[in-house]
C-alpha atoms as a PDB file:
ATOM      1  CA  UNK A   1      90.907  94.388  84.077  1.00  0.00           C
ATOM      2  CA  UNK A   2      88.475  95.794  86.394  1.00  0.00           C
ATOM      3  CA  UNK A   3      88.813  99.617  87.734  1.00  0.00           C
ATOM      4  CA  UNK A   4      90.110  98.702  90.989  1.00  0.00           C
ATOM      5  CA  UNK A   5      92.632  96.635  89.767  1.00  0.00           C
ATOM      6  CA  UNK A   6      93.959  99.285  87.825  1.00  0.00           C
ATOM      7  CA  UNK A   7      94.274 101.697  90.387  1.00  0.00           C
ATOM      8  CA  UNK A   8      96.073  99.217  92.942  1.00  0.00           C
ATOM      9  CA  UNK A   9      98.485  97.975  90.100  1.00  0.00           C
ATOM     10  CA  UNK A  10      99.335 101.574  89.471  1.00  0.00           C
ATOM     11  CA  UNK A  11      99.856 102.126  92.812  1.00  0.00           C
ATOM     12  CA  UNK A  12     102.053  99.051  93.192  1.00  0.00           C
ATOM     13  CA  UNK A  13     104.395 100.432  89.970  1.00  0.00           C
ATOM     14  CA  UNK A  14     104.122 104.236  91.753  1.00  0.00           C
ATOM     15  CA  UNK A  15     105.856 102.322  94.645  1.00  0.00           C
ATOM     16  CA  UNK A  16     108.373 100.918  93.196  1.00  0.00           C
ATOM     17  CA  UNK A  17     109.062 104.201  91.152  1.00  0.00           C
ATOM     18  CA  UNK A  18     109.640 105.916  94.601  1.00  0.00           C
ATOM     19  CA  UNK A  19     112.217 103.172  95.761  1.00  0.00           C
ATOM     20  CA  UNK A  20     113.461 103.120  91.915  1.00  0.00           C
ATOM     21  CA  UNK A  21     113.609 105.905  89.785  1.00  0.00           C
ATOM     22  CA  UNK A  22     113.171 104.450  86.461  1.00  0.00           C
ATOM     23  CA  UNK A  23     111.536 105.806  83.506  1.00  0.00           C
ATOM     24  CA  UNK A  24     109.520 102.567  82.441  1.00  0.00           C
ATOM     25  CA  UNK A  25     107.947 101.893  85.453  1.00  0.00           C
ATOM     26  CA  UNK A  26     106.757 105.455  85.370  1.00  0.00           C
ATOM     27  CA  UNK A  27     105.238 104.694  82.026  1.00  0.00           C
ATOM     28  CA  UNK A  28     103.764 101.671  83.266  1.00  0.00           C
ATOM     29  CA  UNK A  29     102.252 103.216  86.553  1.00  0.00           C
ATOM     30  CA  UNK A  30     100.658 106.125  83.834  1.00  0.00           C
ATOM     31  CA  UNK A  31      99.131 103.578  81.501  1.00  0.00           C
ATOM     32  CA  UNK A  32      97.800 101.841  84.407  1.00  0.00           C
ATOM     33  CA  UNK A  33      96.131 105.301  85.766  1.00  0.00           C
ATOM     34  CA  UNK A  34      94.873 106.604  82.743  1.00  0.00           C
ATOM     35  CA  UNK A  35      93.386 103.348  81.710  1.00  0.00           C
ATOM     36  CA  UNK A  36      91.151 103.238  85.188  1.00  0.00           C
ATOM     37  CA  UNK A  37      90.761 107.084  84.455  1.00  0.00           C
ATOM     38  CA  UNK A  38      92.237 107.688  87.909  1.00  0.00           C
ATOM     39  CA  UNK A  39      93.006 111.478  88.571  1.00  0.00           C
ATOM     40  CA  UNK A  40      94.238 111.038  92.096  1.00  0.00           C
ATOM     41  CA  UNK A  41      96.980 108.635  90.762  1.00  0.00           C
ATOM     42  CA  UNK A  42      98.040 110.740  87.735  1.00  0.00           C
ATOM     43  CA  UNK A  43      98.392 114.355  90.315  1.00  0.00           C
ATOM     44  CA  UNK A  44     100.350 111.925  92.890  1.00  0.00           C
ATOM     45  CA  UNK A  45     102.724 111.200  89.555  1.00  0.00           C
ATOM     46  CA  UNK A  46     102.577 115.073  88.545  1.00  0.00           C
ATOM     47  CA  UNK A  47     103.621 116.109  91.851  1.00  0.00           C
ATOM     48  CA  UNK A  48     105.613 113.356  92.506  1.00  0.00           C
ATOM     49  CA  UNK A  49     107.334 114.351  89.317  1.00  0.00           C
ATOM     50  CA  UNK A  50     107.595 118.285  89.956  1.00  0.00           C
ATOM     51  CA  UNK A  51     108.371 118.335  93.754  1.00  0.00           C
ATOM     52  CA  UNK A  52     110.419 114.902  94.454  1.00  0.00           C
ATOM     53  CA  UNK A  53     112.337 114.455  91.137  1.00  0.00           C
ATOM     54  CA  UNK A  54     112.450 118.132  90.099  1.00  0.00           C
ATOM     55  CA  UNK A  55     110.833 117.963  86.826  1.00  0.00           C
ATOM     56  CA  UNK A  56     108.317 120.509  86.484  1.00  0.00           C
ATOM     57  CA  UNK A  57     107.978 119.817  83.091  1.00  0.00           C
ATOM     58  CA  UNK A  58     107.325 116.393  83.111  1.00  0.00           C
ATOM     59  CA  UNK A  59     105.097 116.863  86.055  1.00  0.00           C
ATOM     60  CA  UNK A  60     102.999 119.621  84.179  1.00  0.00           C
ATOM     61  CA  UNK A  61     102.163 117.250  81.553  1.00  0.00           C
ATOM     62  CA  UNK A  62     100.660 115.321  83.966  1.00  0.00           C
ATOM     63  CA  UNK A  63      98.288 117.873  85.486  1.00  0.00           C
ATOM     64  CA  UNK A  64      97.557 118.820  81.982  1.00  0.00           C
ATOM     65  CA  UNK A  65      96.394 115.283  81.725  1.00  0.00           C
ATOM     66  CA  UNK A  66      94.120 115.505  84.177  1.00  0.00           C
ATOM     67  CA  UNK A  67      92.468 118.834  83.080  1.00  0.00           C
ATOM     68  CA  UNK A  68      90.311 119.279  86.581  1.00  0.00           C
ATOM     69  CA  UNK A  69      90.241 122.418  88.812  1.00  0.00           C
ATOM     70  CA  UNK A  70      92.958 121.719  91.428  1.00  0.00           C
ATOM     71  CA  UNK A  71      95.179 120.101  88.869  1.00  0.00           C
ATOM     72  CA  UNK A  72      94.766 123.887  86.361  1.00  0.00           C
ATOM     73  CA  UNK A  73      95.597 125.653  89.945  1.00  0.00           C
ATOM     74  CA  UNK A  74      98.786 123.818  89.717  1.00  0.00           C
ATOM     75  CA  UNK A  75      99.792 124.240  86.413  1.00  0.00           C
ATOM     76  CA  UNK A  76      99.082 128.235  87.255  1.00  0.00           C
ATOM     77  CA  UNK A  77     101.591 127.817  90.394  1.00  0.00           C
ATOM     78  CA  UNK A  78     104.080 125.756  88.219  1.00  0.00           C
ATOM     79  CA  UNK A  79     103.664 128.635  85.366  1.00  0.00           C
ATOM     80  CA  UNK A  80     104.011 131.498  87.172  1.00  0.00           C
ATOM     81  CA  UNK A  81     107.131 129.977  89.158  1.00  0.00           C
ATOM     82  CA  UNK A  82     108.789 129.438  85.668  1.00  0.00           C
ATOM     83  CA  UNK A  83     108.145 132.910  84.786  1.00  0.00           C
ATOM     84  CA  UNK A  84     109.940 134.385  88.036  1.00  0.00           C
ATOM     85  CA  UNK A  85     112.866 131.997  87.370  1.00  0.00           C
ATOM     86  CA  UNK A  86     113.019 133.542  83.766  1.00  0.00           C
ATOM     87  CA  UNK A  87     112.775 136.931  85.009  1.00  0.00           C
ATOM     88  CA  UNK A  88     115.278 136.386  87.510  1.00  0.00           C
ATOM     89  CA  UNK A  89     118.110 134.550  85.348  1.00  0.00           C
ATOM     90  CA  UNK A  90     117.372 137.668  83.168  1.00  0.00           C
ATOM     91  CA  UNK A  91     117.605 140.528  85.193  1.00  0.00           C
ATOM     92  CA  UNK A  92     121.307 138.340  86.051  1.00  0.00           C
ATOM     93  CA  UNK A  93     122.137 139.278  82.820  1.00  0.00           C
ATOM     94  CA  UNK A  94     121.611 142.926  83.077  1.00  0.00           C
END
């Protein structure tokens, strides 16, 4: 399959994952990006992911993924947002 096929497949199965949350058409809309090496399509999924479906786990693995510069800034913002929710749950404790 060509490139651009790729990409607008993906984006057909990202679609249907925002109508549908379901966790194979999330694989299937991954395989699809990372097979046309699209990095657009895999930080939609990441932040998709982390801000829709509050999963900043499973969205981190996706910006880890993509290893650019504006997909490390977000892993930094995801970290350091994980550390202050540590911090506070344990200062709870105290």
């Amino acid at each position: 399959m060509e490139r651009t096929e790729l990409i607008r497949k993906g984006n057909e199965e990202f679609n249907k994952l925002k109508e549908r949350w379901d966790y194979a058409v999330l694989k299937t809309a991954t395989e699809f990006f990372t097979e046309a090496n699209y990095q657009d399509g895999l930080f939609r999924l990441g932040d998709y992911l982390t801000y829709e479906k509050h999963m900043p786990l499973l969205g981190l693995s996706y910006y880890r993924k993509i290893g650019n510069t504006r997909a490390r800034m977000r892993m930094n913002e995801l970290q350091q947002r994980m550390v202050m929710t540590v911090r506070t749950l344990v200062r709870q404790l105290d």
